[in-house]
Protein backbone atom coordinates (compact mmCIF):
# COMPACT_ATOMS: atom_id res chain seq x y z
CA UNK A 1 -28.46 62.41 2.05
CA UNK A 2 -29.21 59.03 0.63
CA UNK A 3 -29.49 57.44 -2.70
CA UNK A 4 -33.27 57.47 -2.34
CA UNK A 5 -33.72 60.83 -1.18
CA UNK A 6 -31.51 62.10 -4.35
CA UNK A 7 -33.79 59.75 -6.72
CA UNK A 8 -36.99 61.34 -4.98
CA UNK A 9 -35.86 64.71 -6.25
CA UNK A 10 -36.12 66.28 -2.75
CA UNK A 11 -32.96 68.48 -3.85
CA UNK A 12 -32.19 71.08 -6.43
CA UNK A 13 -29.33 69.92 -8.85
CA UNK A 14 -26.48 73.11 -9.45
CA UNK A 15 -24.86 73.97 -12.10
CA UNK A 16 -21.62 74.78 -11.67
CA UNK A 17 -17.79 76.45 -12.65
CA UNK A 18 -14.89 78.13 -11.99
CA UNK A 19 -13.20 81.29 -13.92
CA UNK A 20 -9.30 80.20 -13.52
CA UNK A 21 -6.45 82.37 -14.18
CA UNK A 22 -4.10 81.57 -17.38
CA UNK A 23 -0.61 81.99 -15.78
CA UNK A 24 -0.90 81.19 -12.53
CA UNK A 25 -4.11 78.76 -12.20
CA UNK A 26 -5.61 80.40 -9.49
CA UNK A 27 -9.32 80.46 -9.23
CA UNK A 28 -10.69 83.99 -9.49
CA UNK A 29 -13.96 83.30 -9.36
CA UNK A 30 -16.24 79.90 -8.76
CA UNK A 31 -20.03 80.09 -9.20
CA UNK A 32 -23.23 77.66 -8.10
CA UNK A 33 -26.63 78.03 -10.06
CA UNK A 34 -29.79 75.75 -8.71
CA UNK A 35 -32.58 74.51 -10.82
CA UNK A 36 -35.33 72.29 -11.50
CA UNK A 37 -36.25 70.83 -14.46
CA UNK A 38 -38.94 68.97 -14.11
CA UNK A 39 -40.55 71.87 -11.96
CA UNK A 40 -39.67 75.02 -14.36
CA UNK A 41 -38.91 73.32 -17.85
CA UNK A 42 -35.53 75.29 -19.64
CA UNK A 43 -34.12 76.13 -16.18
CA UNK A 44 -30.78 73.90 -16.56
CA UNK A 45 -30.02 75.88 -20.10
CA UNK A 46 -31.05 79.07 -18.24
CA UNK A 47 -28.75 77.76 -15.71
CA UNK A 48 -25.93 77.34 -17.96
CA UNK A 49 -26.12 80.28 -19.56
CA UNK A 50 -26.18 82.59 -16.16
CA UNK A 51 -23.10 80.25 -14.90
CA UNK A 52 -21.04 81.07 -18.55
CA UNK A 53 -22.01 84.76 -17.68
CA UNK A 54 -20.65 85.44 -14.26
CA UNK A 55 -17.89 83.58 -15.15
CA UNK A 56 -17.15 85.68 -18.56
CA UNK A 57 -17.69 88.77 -16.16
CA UNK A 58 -14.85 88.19 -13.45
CA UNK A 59 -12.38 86.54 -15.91
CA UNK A 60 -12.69 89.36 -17.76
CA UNK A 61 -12.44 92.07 -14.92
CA UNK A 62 -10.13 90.41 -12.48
CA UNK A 63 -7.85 88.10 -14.90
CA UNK A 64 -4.34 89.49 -15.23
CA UNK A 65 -3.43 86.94 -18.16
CA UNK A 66 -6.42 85.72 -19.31
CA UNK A 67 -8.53 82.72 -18.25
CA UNK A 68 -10.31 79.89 -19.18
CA UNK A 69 -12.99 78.28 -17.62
CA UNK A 70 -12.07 75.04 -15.07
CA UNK A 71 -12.80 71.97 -16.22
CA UNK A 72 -15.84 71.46 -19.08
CA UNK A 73 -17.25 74.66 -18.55
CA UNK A 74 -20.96 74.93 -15.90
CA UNK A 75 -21.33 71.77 -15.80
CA UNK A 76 -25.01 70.35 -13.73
CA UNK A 77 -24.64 68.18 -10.71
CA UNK A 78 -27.73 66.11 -11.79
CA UNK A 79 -25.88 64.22 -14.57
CA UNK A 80 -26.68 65.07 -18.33
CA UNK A 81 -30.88 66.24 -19.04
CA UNK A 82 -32.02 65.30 -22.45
């Protein structure tokens, strides 16, 4: 895909994130949400919140010593939306 196709907006940004185990850093569970903001307005927060969800649900049913969430969080593959 080329710089011009991404700047037409002929592609769905993600958000995404991984649930990580404490102890041993392994990922449990990694998650990839699409949306559009300038086709359904509120998607990317609706897309955040859904990412922080799944994420919350595995790490808390699969994590032997806790977890944390890799990197920033769900973080959007479109750059930051204002």
């Amino acid at each position: 895909m080329t710089s011009t196709e991404i700047k037409a907006g002929w592609f769905d940004p993600t958000v995404s994130g991984c649930a990580i185990e404490n102890e041993t850093s392994k990922k449990i569970h990694c998650v990839s949400i699409k949306f559009n903001e300038s086709n359904d307005p509120g998607s990317l927060k609706r897309a955040e919140r859904e990412c922080l969800r799944i994420l919350n649900y595995y790490g808390k049913k699969y994590s032997q010593y806790g977890y944390w969430i890799g990197g920033s969080g769900c973080l959007s593959s479109g750059g930051p939306f204002k």
